[in-house]
C-alpha atoms as a PDB file:
ATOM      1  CA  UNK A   1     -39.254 -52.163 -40.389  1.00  0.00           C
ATOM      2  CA  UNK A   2     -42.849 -51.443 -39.338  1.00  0.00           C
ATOM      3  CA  UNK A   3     -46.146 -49.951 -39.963  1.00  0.00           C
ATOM      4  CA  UNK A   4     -47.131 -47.078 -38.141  1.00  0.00           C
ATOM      5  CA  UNK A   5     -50.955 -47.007 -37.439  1.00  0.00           C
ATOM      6  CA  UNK A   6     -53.685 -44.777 -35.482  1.00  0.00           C
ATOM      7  CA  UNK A   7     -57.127 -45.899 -34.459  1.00  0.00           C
ATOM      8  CA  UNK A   8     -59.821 -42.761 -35.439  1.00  0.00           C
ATOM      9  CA  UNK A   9     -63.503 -43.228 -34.657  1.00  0.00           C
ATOM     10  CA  UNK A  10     -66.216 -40.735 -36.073  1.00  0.00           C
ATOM     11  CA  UNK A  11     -67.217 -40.271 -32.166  1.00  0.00           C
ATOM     12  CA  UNK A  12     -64.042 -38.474 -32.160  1.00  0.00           C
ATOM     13  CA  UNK A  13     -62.007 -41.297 -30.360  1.00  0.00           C
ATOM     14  CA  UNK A  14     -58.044 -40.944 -31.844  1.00  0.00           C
ATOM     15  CA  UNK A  15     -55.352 -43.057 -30.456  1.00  0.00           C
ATOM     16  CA  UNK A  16     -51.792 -42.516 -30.122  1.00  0.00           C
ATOM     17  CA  UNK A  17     -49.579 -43.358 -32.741  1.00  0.00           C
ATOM     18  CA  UNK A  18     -48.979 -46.760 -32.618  1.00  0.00           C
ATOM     19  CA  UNK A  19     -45.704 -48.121 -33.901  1.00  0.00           C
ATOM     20  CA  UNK A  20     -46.794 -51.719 -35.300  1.00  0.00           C
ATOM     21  CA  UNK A  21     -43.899 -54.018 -36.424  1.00  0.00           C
ATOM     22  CA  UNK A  22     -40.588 -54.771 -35.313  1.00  0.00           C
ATOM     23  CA  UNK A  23     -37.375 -52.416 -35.667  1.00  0.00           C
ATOM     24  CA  UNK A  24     -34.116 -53.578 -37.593  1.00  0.00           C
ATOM     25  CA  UNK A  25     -32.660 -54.836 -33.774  1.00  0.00           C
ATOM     26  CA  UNK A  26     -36.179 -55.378 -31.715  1.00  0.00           C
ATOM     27  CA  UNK A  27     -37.374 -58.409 -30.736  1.00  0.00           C
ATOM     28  CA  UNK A  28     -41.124 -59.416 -30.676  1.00  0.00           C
ATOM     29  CA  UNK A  29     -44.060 -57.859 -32.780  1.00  0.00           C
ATOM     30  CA  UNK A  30     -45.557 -54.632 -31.197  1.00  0.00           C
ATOM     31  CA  UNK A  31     -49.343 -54.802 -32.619  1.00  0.00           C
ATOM     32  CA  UNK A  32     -52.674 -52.677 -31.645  1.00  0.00           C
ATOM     33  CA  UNK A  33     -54.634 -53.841 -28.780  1.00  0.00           C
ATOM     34  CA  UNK A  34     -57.860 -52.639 -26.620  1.00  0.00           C
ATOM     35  CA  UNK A  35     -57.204 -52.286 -22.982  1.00  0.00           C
ATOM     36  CA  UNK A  36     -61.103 -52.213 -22.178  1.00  0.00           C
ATOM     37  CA  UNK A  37     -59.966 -51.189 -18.059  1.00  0.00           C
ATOM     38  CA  UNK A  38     -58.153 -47.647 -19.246  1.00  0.00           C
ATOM     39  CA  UNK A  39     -60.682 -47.454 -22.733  1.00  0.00           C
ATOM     40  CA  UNK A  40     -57.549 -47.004 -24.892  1.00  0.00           C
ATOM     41  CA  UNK A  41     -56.115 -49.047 -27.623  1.00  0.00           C
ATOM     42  CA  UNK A  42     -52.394 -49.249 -26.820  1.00  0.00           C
ATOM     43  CA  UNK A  43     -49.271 -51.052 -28.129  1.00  0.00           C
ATOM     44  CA  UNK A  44     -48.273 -54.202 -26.776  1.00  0.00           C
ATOM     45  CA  UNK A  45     -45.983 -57.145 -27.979  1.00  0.00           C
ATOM     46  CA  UNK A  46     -47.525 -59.612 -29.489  1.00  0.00           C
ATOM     47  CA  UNK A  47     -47.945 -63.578 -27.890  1.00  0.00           C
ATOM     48  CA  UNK A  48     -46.701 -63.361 -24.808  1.00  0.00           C
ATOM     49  CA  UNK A  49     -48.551 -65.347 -22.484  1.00  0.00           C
ATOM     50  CA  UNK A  50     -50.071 -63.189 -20.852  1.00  0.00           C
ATOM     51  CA  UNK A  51     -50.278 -59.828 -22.696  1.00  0.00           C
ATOM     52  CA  UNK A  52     -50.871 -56.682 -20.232  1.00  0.00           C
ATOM     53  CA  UNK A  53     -51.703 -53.137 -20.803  1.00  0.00           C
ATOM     54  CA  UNK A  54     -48.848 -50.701 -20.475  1.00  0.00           C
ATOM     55  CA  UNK A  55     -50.596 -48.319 -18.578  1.00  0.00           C
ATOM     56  CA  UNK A  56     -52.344 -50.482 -15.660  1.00  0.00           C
ATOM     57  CA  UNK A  57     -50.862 -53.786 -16.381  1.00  0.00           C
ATOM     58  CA  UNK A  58     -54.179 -55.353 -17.018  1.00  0.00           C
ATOM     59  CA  UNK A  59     -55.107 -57.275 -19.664  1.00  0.00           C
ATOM     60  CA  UNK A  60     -55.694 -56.402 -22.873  1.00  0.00           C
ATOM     61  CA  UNK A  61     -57.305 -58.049 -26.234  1.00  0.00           C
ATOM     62  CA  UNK A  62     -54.929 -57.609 -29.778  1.00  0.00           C
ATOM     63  CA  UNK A  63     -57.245 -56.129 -32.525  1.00  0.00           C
ATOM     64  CA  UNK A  64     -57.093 -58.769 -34.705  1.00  0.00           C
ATOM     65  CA  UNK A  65     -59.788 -60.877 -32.323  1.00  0.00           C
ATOM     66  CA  UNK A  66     -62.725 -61.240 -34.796  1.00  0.00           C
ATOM     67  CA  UNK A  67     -65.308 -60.409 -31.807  1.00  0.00           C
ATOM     68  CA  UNK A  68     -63.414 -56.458 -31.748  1.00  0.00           C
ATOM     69  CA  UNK A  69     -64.047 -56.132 -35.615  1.00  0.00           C
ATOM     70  CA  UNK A  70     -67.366 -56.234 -37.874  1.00  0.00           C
ATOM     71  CA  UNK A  71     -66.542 -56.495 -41.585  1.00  0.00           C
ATOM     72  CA  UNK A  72     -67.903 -54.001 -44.215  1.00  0.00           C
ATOM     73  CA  UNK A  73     -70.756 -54.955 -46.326  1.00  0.00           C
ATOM     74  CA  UNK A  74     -71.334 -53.831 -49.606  1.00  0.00           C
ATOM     75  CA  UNK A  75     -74.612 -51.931 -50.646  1.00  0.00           C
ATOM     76  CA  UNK A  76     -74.352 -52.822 -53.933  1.00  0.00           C
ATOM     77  CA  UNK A  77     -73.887 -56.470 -53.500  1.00  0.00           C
ATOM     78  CA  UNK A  78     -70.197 -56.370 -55.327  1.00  0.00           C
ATOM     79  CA  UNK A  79     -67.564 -58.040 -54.028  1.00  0.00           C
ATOM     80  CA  UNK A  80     -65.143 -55.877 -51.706  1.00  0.00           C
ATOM     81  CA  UNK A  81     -61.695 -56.474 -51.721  1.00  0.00           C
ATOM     82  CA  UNK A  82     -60.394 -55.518 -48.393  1.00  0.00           C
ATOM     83  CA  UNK A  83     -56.747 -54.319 -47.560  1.00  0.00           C
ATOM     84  CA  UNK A  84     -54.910 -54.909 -44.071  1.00  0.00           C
ATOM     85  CA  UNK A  85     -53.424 -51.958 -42.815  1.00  0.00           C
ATOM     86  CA  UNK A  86     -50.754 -54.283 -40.650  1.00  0.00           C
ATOM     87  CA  UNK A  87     -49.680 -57.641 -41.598  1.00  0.00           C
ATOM     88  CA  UNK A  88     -46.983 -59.419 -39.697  1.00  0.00           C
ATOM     89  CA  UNK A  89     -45.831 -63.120 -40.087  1.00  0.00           C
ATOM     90  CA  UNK A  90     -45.963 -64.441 -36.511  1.00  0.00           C
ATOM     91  CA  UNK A  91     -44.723 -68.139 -37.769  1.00  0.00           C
ATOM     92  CA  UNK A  92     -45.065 -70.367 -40.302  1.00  0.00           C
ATOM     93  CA  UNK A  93     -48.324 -70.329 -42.050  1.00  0.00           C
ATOM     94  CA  UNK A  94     -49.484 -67.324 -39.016  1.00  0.00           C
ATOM     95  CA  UNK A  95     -49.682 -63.944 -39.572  1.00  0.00           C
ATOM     96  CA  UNK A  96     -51.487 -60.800 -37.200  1.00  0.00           C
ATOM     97  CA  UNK A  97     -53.492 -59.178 -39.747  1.00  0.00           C
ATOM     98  CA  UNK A  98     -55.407 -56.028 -39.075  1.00  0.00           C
ATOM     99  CA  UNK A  99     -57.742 -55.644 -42.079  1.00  0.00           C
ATOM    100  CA  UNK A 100     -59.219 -52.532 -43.564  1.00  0.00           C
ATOM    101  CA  UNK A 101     -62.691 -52.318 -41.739  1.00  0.00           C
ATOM    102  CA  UNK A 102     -64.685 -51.301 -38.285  1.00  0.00           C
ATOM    103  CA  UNK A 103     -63.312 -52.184 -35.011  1.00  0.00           C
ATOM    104  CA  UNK A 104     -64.974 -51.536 -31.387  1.00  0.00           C
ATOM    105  CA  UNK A 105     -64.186 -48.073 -29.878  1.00  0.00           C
ATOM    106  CA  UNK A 106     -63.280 -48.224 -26.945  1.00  0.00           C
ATOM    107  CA  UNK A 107     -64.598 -44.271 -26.077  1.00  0.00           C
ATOM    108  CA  UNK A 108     -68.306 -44.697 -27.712  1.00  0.00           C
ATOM    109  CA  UNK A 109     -68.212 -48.466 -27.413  1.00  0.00           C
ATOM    110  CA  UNK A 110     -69.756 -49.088 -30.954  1.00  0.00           C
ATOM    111  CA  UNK A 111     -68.374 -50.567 -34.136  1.00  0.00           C
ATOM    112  CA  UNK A 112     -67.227 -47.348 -35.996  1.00  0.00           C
ATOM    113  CA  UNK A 113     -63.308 -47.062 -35.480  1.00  0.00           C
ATOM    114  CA  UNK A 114     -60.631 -47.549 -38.180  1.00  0.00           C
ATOM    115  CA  UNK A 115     -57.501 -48.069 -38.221  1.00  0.00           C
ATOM    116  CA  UNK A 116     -55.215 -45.536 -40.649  1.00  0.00           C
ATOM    117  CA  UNK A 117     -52.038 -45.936 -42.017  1.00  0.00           C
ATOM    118  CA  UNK A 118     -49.512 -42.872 -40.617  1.00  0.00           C
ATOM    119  CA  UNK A 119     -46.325 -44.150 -42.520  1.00  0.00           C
ATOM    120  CA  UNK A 120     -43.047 -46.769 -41.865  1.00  0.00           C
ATOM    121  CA  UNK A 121     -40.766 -46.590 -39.232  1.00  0.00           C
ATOM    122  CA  UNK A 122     -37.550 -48.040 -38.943  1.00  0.00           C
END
């Protein structure tokens, strides 16, 4: 079972749905990633060695890089608890985890995109 996700950025920026996860008989992890040669974040299996766009067969950098994300800060100087919207075990002790907070668009090039939660898929 997966997560099914879509990258939204107040620019106006909206992704294609992007079916994060693994089916009941798929193999690999199919996770969010930013393709910076087409400007589109795209699905691609996760760890392969060398992980290309499926559009241009570039490559491509998964969202969970920390230099693609800037965390949320908190006006009132409270502590935030922040949710992922994808988590997937990659091995023992690893896990891809896309966390509830600003990612780089790949359209206005700033640090205002989100990633929402669409549903499951199966």
């Amino acid at each position: 079972m997966g997560t099914i996700i879509q990258a939204e950025c107040e620019c106006g920026y909206k992704s294609k749905l992007i079916y994060a996860g693994r089916g009941m008989f798929g193999t690999g992890c199919t996770v969010p990633a930013l393709c910076r040669n087409c400007n589109e974040i795209v699905a691609v299996k996760y760890l392969p060695p060398d992980a290309q766009c499926p559009n241009c067969g570039k490559e491509v950098i998964f969202n969970n890089d920390v230099s693609l994300r800037q965390e949320r800060e908190d006006v009132n100087n409270t502590e935030i608890q922040i949710i992922d919207i994808f988590n997937w075990r990659i091995g023992e002790n690893k896990f891809f985890r896309l966390p509830d907070t600003f990612y780089l668009c790949p359209k206005c090039k700033k640090m205002t995109m989100r990633f929402m939660y669409a549903g499951n898929w199966d």
